[in-house]
PDB file of N, CA and C in Angstrom:
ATOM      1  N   UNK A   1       3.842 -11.651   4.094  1.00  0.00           N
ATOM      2  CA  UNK A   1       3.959 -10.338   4.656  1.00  0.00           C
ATOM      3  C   UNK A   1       2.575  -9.777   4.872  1.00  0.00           C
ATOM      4  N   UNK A   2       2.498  -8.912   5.807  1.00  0.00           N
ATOM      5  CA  UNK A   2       1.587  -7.820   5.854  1.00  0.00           C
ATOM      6  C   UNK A   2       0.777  -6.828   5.120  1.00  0.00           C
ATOM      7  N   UNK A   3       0.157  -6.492   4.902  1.00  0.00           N
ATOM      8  CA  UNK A   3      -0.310  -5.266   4.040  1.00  0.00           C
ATOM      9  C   UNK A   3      -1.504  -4.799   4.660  1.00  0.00           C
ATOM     10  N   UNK A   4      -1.533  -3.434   4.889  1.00  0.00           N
ATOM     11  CA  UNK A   4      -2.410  -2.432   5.598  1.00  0.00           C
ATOM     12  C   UNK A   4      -2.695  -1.622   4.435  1.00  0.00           C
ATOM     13  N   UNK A   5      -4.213  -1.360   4.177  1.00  0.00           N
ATOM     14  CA  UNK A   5      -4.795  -0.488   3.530  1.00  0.00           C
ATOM     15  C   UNK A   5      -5.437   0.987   4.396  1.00  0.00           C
ATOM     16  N   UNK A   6      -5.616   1.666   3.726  1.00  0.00           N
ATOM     17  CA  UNK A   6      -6.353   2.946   4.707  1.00  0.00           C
ATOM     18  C   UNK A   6      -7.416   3.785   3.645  1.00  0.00           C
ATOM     19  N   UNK A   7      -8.511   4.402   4.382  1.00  0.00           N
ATOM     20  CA  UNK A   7      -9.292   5.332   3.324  1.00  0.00           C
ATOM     21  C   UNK A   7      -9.831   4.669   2.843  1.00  0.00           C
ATOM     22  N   UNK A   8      -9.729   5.077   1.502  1.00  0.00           N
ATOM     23  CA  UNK A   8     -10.639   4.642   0.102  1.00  0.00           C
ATOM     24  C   UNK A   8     -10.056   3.387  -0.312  1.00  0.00           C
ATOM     25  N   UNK A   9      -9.271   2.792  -0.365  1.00  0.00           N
ATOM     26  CA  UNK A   9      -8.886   1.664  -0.705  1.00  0.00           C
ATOM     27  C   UNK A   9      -8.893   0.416   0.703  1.00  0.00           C
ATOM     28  N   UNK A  10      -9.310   1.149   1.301  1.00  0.00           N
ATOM     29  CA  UNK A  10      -9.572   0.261   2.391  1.00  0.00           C
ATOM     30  C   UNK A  10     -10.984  -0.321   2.297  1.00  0.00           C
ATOM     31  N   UNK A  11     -11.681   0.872   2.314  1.00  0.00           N
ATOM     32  CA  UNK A  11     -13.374   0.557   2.151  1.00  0.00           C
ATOM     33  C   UNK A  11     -13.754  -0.064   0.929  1.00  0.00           C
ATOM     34  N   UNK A  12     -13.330   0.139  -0.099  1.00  0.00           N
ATOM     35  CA  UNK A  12     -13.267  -0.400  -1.674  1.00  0.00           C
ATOM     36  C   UNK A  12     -12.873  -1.651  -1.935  1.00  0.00           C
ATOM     37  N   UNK A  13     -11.571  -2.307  -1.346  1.00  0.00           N
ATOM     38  CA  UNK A  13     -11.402  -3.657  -1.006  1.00  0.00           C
ATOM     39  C   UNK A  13     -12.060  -4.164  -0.356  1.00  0.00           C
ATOM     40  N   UNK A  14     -12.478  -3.945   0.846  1.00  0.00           N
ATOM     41  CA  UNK A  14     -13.590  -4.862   1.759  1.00  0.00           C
ATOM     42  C   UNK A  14     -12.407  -5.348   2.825  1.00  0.00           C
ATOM     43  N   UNK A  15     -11.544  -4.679   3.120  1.00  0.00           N
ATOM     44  CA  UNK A  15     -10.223  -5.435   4.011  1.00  0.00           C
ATOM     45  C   UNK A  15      -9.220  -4.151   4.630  1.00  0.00           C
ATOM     46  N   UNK A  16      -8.681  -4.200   5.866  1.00  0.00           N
ATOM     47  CA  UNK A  16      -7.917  -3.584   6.190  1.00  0.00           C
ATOM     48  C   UNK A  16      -6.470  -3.868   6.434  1.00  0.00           C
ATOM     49  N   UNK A  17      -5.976  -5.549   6.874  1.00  0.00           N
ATOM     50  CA  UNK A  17      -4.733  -5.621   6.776  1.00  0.00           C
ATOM     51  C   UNK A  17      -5.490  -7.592   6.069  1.00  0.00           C
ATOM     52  N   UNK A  18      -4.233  -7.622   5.258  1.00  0.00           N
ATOM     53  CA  UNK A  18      -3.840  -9.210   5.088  1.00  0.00           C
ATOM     54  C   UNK A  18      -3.124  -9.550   4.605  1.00  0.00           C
ATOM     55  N   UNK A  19      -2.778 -10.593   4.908  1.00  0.00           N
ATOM     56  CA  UNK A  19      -1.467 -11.830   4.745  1.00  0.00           C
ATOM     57  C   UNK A  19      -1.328 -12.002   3.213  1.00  0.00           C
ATOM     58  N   UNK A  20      -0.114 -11.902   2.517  1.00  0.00           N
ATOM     59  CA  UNK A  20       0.128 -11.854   1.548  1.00  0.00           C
ATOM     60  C   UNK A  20       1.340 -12.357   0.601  1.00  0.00           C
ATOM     61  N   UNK A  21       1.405 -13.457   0.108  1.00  0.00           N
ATOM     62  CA  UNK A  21       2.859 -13.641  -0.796  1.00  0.00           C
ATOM     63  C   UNK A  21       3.157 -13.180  -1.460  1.00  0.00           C
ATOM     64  N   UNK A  22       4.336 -12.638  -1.730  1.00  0.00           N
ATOM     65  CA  UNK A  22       5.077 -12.494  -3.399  1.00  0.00           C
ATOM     66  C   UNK A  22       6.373 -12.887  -3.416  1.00  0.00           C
ATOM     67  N   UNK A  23       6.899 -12.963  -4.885  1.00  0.00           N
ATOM     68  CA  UNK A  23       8.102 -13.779  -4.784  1.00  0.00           C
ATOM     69  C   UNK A  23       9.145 -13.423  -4.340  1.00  0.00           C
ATOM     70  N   UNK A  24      10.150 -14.220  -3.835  1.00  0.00           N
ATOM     71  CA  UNK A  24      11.296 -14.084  -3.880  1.00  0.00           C
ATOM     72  C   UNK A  24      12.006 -12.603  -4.656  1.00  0.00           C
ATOM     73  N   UNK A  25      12.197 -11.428  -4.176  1.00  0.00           N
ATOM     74  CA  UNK A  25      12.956 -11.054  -4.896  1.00  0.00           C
ATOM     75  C   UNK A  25      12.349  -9.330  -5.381  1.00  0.00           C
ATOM     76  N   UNK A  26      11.027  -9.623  -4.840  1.00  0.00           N
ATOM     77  CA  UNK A  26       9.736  -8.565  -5.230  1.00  0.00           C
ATOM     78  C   UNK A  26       9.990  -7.245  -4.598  1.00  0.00           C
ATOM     79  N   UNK A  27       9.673  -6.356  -5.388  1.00  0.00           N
ATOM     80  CA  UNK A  27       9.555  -4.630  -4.698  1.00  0.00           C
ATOM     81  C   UNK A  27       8.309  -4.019  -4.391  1.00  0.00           C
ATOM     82  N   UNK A  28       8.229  -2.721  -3.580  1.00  0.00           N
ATOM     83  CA  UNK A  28       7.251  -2.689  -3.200  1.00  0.00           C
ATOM     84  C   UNK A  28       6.175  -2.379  -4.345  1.00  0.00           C
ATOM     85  N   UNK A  29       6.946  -1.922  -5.806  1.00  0.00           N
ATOM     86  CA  UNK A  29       5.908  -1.895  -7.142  1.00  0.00           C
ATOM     87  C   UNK A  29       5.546  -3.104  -7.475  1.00  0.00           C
ATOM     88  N   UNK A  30       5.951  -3.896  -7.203  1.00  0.00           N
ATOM     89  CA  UNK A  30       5.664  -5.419  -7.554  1.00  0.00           C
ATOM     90  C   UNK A  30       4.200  -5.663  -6.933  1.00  0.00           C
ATOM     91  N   UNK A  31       4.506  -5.723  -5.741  1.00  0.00           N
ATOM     92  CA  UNK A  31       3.138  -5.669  -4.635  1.00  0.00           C
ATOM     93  C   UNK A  31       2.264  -5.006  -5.028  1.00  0.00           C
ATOM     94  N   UNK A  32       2.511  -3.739  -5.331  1.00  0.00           N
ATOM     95  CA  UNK A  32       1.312  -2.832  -5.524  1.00  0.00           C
ATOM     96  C   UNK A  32       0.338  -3.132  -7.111  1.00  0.00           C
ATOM     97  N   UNK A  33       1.233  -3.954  -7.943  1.00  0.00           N
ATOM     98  CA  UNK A  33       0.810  -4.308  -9.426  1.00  0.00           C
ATOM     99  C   UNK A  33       0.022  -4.941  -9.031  1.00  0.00           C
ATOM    100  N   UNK A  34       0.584  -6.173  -8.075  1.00  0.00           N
ATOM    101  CA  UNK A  34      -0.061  -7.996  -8.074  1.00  0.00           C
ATOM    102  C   UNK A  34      -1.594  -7.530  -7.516  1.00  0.00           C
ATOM    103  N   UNK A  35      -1.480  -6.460  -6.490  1.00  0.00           N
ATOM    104  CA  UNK A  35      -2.648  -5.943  -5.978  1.00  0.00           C
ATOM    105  C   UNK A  35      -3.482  -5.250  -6.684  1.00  0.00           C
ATOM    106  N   UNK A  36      -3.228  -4.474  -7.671  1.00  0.00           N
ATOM    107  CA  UNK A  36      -3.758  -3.912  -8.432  1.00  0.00           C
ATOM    108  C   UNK A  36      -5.071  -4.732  -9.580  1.00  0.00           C
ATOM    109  N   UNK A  37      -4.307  -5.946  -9.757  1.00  0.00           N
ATOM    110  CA  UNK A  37      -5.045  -7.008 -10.532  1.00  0.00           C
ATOM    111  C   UNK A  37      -6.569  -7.088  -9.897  1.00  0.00           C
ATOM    112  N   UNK A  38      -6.314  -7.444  -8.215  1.00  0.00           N
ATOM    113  CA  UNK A  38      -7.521  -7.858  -8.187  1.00  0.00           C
ATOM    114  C   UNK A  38      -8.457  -6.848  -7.336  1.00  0.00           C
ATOM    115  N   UNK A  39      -7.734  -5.404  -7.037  1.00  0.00           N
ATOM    116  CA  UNK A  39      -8.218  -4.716  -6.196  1.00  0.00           C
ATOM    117  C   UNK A  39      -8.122  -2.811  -7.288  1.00  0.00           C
ATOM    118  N   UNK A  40      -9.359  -2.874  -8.289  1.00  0.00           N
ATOM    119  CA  UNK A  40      -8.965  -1.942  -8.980  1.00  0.00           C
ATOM    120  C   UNK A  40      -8.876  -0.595  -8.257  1.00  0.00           C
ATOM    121  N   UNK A  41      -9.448  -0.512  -7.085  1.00  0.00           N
ATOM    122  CA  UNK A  41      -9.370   0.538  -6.620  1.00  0.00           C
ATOM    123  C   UNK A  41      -7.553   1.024  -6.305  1.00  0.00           C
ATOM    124  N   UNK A  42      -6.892  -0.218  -5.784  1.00  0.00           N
ATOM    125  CA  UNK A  42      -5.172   0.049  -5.925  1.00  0.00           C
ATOM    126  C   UNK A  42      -4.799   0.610  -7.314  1.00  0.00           C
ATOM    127  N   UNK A  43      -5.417   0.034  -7.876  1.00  0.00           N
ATOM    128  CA  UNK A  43      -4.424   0.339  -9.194  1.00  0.00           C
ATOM    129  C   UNK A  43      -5.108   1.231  -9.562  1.00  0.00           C
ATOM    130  N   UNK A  44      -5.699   2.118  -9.994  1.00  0.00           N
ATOM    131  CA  UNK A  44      -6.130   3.462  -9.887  1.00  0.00           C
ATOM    132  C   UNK A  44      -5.349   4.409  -9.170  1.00  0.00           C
ATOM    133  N   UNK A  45      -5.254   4.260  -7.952  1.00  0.00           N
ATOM    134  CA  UNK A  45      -4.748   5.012  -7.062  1.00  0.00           C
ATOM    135  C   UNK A  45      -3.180   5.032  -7.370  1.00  0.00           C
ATOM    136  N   UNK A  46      -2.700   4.222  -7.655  1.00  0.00           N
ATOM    137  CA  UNK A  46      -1.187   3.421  -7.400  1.00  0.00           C
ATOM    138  C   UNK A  46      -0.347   4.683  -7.461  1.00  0.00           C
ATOM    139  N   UNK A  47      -0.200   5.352  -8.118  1.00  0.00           N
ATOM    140  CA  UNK A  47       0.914   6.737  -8.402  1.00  0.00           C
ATOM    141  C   UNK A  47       0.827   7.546  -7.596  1.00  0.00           C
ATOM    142  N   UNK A  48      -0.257   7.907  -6.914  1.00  0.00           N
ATOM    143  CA  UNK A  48      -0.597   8.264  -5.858  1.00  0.00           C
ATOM    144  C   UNK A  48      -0.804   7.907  -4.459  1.00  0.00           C
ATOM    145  N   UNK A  49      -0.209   6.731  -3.937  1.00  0.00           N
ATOM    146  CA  UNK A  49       0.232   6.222  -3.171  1.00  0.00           C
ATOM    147  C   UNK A  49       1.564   6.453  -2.829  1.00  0.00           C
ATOM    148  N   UNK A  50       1.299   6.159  -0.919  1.00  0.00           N
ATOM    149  CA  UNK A  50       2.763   6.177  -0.452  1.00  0.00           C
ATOM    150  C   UNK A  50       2.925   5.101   0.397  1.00  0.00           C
ATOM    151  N   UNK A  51       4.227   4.796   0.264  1.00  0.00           N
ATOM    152  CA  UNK A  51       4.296   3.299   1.081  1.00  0.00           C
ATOM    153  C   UNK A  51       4.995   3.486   2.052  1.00  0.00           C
ATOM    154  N   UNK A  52       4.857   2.522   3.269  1.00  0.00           N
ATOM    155  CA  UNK A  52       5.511   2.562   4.173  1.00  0.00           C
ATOM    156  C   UNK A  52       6.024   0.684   4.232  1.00  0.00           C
ATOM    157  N   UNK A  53       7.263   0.274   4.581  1.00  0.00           N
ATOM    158  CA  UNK A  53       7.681  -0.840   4.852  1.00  0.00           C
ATOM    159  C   UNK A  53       8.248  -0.563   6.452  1.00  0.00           C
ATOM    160  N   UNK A  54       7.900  -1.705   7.271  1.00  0.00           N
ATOM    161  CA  UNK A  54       8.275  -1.612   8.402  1.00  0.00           C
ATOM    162  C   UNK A  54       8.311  -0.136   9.442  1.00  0.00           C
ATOM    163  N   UNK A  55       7.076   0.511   8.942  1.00  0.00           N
ATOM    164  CA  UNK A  55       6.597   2.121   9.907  1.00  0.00           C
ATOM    165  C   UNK A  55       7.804   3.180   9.126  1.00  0.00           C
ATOM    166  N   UNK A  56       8.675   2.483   7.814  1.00  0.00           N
ATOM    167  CA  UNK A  56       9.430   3.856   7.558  1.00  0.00           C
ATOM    168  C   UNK A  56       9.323   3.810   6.169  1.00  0.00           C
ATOM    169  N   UNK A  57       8.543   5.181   5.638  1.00  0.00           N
ATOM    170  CA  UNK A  57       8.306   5.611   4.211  1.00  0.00           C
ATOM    171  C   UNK A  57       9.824   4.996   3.012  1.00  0.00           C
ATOM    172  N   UNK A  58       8.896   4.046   2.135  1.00  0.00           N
ATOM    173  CA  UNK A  58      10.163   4.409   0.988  1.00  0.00           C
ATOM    174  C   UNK A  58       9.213   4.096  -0.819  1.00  0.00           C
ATOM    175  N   UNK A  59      10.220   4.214  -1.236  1.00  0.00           N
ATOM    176  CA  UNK A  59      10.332   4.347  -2.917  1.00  0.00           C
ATOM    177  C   UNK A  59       9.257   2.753  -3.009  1.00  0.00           C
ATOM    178  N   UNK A  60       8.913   2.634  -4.167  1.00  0.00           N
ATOM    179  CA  UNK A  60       8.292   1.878  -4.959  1.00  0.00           C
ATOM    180  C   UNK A  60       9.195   0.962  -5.575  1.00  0.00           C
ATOM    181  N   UNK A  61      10.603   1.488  -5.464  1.00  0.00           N
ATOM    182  CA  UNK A  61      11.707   0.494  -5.753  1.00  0.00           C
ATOM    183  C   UNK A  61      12.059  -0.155  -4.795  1.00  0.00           C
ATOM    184  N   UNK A  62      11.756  -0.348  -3.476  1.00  0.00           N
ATOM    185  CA  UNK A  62      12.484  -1.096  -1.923  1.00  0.00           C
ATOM    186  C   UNK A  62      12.251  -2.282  -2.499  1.00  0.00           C
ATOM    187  N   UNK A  63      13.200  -3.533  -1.898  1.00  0.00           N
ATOM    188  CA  UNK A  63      13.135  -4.390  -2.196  1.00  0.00           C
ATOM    189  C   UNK A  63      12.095  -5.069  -0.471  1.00  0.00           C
ATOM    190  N   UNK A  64      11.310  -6.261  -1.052  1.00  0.00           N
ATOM    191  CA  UNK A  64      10.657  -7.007   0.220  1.00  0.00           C
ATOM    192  C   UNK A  64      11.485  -8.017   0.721  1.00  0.00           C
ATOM    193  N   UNK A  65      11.156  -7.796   1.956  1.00  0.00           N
ATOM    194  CA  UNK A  65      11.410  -9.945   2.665  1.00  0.00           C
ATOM    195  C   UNK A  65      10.453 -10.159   3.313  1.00  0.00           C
ATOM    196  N   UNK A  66      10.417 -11.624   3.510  1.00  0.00           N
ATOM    197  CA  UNK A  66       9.568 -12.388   4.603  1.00  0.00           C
ATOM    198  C   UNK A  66       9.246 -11.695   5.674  1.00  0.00           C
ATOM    199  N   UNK A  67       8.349 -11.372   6.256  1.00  0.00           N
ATOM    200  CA  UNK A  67       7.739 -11.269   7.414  1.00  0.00           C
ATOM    201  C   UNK A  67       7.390  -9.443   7.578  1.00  0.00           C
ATOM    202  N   UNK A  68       7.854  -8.555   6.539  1.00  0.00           N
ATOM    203  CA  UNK A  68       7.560  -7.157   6.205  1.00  0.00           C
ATOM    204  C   UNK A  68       6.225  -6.690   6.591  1.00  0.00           C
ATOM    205  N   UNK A  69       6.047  -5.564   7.210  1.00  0.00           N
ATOM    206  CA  UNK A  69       4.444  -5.147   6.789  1.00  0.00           C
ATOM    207  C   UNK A  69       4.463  -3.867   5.831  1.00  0.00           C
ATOM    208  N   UNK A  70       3.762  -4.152   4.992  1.00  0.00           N
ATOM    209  CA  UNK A  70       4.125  -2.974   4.205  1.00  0.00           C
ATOM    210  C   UNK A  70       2.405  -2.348   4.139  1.00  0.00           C
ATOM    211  N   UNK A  71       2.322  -0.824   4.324  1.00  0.00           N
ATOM    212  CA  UNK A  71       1.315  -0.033   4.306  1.00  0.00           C
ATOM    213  C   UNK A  71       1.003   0.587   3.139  1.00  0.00           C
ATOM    214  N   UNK A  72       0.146   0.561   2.412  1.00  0.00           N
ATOM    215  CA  UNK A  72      -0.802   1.531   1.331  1.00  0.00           C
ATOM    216  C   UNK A  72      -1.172   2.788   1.656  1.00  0.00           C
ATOM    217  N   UNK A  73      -0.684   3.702   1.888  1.00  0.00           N
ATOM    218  CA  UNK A  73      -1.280   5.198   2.434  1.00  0.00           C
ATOM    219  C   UNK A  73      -2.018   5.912   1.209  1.00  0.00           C
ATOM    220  N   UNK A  74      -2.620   6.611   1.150  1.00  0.00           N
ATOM    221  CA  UNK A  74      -3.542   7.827   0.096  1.00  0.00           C
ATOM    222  C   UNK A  74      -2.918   9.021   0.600  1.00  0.00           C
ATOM    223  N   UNK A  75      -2.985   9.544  -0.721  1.00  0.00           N
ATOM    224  CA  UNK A  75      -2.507  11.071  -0.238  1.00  0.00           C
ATOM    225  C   UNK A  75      -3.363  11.595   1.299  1.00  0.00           C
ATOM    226  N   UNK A  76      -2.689  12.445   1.811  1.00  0.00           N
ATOM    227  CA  UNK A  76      -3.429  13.017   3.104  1.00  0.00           C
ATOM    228  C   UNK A  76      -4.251  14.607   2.532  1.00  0.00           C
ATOM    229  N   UNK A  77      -5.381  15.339   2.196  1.00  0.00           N
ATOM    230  CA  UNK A  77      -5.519  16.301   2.338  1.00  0.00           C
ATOM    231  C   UNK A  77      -6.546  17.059   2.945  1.00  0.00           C
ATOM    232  N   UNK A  78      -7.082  18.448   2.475  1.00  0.00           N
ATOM    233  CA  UNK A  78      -8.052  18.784   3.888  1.00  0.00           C
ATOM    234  C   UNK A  78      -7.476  18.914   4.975  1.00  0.00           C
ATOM    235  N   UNK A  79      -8.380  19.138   6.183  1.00  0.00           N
ATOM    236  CA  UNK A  79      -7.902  19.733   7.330  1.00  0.00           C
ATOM    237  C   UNK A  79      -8.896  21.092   7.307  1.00  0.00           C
ATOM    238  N   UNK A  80      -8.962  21.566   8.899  1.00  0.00           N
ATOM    239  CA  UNK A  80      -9.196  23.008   8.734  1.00  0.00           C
ATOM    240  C   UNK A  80      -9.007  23.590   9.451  1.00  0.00           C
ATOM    241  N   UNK A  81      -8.568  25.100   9.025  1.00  0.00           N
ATOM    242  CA  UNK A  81      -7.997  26.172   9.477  1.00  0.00           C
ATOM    243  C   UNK A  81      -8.632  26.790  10.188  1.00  0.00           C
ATOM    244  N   UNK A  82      -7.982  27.310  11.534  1.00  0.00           N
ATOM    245  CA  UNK A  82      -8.665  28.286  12.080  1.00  0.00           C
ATOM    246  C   UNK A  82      -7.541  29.221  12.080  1.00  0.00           C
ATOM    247  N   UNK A  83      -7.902  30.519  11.486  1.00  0.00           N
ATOM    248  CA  UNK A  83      -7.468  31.961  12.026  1.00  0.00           C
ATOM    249  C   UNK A  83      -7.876  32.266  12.988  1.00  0.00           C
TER     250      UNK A  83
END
């Protein structure tokens, strides 16, 4: 499967999307652990992450399949206001 990083965990890994296994059977917390191992900046972040599987937001409980892209988002904040 897929995996897209963005932000700070994008620049911190050294990578923006790559090819990725996990087993049979895996959720998207699964993914985000296995990643976490070797990418501490994920696992730091991890609770504070939002995922997207296939362009539509879900839980940390979704289950994966073959050929998924699943996205790493960071909170969004900032912006500025004009009155």
């Amino acid at each position: 499967m897929k995996v897209r990083l963005f932000a700070q965990q994008r620049e911190q890994a050294g990578w923006t999307e790559r090819e990725v296994e996990v087993p049979e059977g895996s959720m998207v917390a699964d993914l985000v652990a296995s990643l976490g191992q070797d990418y501490p900046t994920i696992a730091s972040a991890a609770r504070h992450l939002v995922t997207a599987v296939n362009a539509e937001y879900v839980g940390t409980d979704t289950a994966l399949h073959a050929g998924d892209e699943v996205a790493l988002i960071p909170p969004v904040s900032g912006g500025l206001r004009s009155w």
